[in-house]
N, C-alpha and C. Protein backbone atom coordinates (compact mmCIF):
# COMPACT_ATOMS: atom_id res chain seq x y z
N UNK A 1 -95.72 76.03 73.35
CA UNK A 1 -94.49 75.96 72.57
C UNK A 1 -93.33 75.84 73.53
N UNK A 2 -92.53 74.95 72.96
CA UNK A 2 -91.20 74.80 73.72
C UNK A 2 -90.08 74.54 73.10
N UNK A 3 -88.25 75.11 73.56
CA UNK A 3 -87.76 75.64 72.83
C UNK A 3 -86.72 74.45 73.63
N UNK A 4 -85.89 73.11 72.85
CA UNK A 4 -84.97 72.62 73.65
C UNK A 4 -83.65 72.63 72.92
N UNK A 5 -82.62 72.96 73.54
CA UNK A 5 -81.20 72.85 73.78
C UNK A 5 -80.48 71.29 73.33
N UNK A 6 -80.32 71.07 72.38
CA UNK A 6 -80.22 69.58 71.73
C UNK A 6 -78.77 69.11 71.54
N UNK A 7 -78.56 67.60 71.74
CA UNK A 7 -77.40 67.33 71.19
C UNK A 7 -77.48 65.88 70.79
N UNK A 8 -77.46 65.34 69.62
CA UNK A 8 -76.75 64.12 69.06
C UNK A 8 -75.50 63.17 69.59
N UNK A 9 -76.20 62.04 69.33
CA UNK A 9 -74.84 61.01 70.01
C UNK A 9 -74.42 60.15 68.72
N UNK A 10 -73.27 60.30 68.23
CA UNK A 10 -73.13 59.28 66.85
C UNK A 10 -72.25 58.04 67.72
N UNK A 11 -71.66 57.32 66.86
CA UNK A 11 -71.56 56.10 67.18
C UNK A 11 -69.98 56.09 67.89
N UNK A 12 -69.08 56.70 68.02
CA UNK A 12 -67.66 56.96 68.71
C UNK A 12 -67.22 58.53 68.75
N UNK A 13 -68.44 59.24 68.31
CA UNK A 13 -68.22 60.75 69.07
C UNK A 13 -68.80 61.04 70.17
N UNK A 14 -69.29 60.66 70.81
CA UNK A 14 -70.06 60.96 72.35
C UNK A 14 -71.02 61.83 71.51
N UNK A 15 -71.57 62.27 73.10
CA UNK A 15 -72.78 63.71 72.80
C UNK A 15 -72.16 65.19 71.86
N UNK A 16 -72.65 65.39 70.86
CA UNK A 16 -72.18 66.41 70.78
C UNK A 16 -73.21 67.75 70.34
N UNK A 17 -73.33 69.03 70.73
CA UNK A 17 -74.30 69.75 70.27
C UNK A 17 -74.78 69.34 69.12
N UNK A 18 -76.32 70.72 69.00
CA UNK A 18 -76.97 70.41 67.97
C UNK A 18 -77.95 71.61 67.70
N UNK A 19 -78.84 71.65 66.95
CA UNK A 19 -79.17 73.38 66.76
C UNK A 19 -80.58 72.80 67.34
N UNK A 20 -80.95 74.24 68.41
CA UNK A 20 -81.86 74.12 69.35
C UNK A 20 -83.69 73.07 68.05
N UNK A 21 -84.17 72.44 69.11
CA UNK A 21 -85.88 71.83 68.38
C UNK A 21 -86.60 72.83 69.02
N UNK A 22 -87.30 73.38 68.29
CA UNK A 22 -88.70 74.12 69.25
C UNK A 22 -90.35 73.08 68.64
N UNK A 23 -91.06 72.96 69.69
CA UNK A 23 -91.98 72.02 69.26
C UNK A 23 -93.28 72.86 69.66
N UNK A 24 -94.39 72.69 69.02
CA UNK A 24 -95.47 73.24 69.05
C UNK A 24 -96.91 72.72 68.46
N UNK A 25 -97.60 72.09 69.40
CA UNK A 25 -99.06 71.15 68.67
C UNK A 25 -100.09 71.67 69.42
N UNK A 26 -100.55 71.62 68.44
CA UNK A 26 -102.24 72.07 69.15
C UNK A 26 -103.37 71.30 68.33
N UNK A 27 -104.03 70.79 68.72
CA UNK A 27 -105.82 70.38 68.28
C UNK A 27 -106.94 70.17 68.50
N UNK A 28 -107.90 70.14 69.22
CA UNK A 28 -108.96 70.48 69.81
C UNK A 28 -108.69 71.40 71.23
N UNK A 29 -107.18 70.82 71.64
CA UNK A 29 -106.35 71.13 72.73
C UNK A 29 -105.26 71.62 72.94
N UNK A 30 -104.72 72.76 73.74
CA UNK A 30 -103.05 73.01 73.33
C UNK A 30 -102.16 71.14 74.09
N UNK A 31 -101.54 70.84 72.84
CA UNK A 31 -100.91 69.62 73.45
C UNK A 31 -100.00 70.13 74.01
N UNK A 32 -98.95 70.87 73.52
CA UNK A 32 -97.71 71.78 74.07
C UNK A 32 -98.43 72.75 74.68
N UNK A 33 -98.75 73.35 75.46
CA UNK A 33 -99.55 74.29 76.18
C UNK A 33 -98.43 75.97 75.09
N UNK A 34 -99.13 76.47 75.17
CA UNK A 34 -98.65 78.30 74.42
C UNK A 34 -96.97 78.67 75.30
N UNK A 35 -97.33 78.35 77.05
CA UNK A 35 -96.40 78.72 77.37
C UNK A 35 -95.68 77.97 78.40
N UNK A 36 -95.99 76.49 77.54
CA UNK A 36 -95.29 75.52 78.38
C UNK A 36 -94.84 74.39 77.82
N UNK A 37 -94.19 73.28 78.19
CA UNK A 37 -93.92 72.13 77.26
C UNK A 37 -94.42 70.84 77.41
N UNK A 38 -94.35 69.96 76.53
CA UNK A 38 -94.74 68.66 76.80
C UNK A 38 -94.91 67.59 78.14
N UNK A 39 -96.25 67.55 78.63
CA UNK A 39 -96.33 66.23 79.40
C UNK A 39 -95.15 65.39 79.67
N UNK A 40 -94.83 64.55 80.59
CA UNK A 40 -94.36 63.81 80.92
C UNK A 40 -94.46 62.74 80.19
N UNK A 41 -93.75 62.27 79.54
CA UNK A 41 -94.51 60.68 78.98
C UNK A 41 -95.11 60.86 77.15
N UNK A 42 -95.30 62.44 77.01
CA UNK A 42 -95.65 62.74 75.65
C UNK A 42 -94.50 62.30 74.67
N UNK A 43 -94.91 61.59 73.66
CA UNK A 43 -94.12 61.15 72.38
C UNK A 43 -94.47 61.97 71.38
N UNK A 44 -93.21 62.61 70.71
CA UNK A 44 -93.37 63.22 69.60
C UNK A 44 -92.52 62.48 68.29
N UNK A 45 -93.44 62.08 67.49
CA UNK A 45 -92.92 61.34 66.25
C UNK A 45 -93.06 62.22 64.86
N UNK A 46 -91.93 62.36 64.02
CA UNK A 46 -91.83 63.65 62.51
C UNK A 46 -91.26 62.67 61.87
N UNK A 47 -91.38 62.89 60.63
CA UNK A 47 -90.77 62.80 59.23
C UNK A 47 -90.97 63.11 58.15
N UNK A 48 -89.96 63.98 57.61
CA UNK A 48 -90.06 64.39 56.09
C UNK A 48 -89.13 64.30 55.68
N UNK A 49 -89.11 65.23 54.32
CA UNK A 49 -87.65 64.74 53.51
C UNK A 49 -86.61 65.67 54.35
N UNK A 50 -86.52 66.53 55.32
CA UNK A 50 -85.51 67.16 56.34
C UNK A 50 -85.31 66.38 57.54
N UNK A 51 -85.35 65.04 57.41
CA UNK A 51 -85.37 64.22 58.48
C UNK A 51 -86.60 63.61 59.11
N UNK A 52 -86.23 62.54 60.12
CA UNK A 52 -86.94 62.32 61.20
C UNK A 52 -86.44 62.06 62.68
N UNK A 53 -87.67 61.29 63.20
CA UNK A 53 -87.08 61.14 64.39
C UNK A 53 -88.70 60.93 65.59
N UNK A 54 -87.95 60.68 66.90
CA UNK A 54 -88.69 60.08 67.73
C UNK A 54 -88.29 60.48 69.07
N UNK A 55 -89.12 61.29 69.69
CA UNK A 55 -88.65 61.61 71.25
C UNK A 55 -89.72 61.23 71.80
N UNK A 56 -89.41 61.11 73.60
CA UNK A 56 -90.73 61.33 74.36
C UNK A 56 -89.86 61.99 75.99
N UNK A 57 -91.06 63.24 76.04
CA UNK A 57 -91.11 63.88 77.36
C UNK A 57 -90.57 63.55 78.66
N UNK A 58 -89.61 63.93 79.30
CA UNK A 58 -89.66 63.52 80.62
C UNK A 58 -89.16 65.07 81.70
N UNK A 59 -89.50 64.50 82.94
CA UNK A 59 -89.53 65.39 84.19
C UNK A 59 -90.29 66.63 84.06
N UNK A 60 -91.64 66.44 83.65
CA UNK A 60 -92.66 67.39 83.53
C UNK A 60 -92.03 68.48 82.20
N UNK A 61 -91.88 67.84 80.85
CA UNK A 61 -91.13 68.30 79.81
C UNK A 61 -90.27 68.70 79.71
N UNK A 62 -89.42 68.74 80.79
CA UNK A 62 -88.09 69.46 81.15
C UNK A 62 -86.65 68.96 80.39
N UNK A 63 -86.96 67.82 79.21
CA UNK A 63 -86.02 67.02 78.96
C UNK A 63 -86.77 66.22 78.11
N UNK A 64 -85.83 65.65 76.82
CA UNK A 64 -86.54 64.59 75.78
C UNK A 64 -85.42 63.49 75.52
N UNK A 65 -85.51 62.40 75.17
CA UNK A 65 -84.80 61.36 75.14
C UNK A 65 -85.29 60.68 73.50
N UNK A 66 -84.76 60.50 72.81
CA UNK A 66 -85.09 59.62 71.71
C UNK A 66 -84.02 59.21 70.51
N UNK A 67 -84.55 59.13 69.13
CA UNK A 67 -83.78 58.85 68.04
C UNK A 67 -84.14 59.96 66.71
N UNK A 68 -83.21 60.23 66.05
CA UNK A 68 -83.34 61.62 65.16
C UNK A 68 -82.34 60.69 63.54
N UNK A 69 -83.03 61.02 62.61
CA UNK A 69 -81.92 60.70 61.72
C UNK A 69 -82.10 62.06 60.73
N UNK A 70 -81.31 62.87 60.41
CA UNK A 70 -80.91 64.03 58.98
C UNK A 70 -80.23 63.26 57.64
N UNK A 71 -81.00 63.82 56.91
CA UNK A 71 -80.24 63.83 55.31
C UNK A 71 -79.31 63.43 55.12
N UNK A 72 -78.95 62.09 54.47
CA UNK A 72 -77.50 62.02 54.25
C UNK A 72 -77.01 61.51 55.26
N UNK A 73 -77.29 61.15 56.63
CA UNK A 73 -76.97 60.80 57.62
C UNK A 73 -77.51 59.46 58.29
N UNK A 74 -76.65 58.80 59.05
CA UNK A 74 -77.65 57.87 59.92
C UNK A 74 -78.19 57.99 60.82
N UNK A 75 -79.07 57.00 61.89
CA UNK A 75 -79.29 57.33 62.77
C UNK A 75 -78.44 57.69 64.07
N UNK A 76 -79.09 58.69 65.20
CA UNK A 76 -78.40 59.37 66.01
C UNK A 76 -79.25 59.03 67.07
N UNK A 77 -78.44 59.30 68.23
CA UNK A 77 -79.69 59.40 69.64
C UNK A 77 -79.49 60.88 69.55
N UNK A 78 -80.88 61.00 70.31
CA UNK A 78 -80.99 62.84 70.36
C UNK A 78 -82.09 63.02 71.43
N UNK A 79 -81.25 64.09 72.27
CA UNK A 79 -82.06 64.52 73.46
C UNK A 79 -81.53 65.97 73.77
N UNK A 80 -82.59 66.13 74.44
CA UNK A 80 -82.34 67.76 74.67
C UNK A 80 -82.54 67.98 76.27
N UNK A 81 -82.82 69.30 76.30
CA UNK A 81 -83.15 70.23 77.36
C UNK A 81 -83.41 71.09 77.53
N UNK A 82 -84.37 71.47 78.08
CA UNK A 82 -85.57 72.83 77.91
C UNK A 82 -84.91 73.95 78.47
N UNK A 83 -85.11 74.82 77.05
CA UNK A 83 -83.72 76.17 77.02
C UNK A 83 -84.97 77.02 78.23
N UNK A 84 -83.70 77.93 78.76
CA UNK A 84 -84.46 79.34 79.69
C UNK A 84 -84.90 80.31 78.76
């Protein structure tokens, strides 16, 4: 499980916070390890009716880069950073 520090980019507001993602998969294997985060290079893809969205892993999970859209909203870029 891993807990990241997030912020949204809309289209003439720059970066601006966002309420922390914590991510957590497991299936035959811990994908997120219990007490660690995503691979390098791991893509995580969601959607339901509370949104979606699309990240993937970088600097040994230390950081995510992708696209997020919420309710009522359009799409956003959204990336984080792996809280202490």
């Amino acid at each position: 499980m891993a807990t990241y520090e997030t912020e949204i980019h809309t289209g003439g507001g720059g970066w601006q916070p966002d309420e922390p993602l914590t991510v957590s998969i497991a299936n035959r294997g811990d994908v997120v390890p219990v007490d660690g985060a995503p691979a390098t290079g791991a893509t995580v893809t969601w959607s339901s009716d509370q949104g979606n969205g699309s990240v993937t892993f970088f600097d040994e999970g230390s950081r995510f880069e992708g696209t997020a859209q919420f309710p009522g909203e359009g799409p956003v870029g959204y990336r984080g950073t792996l809280a202490n």
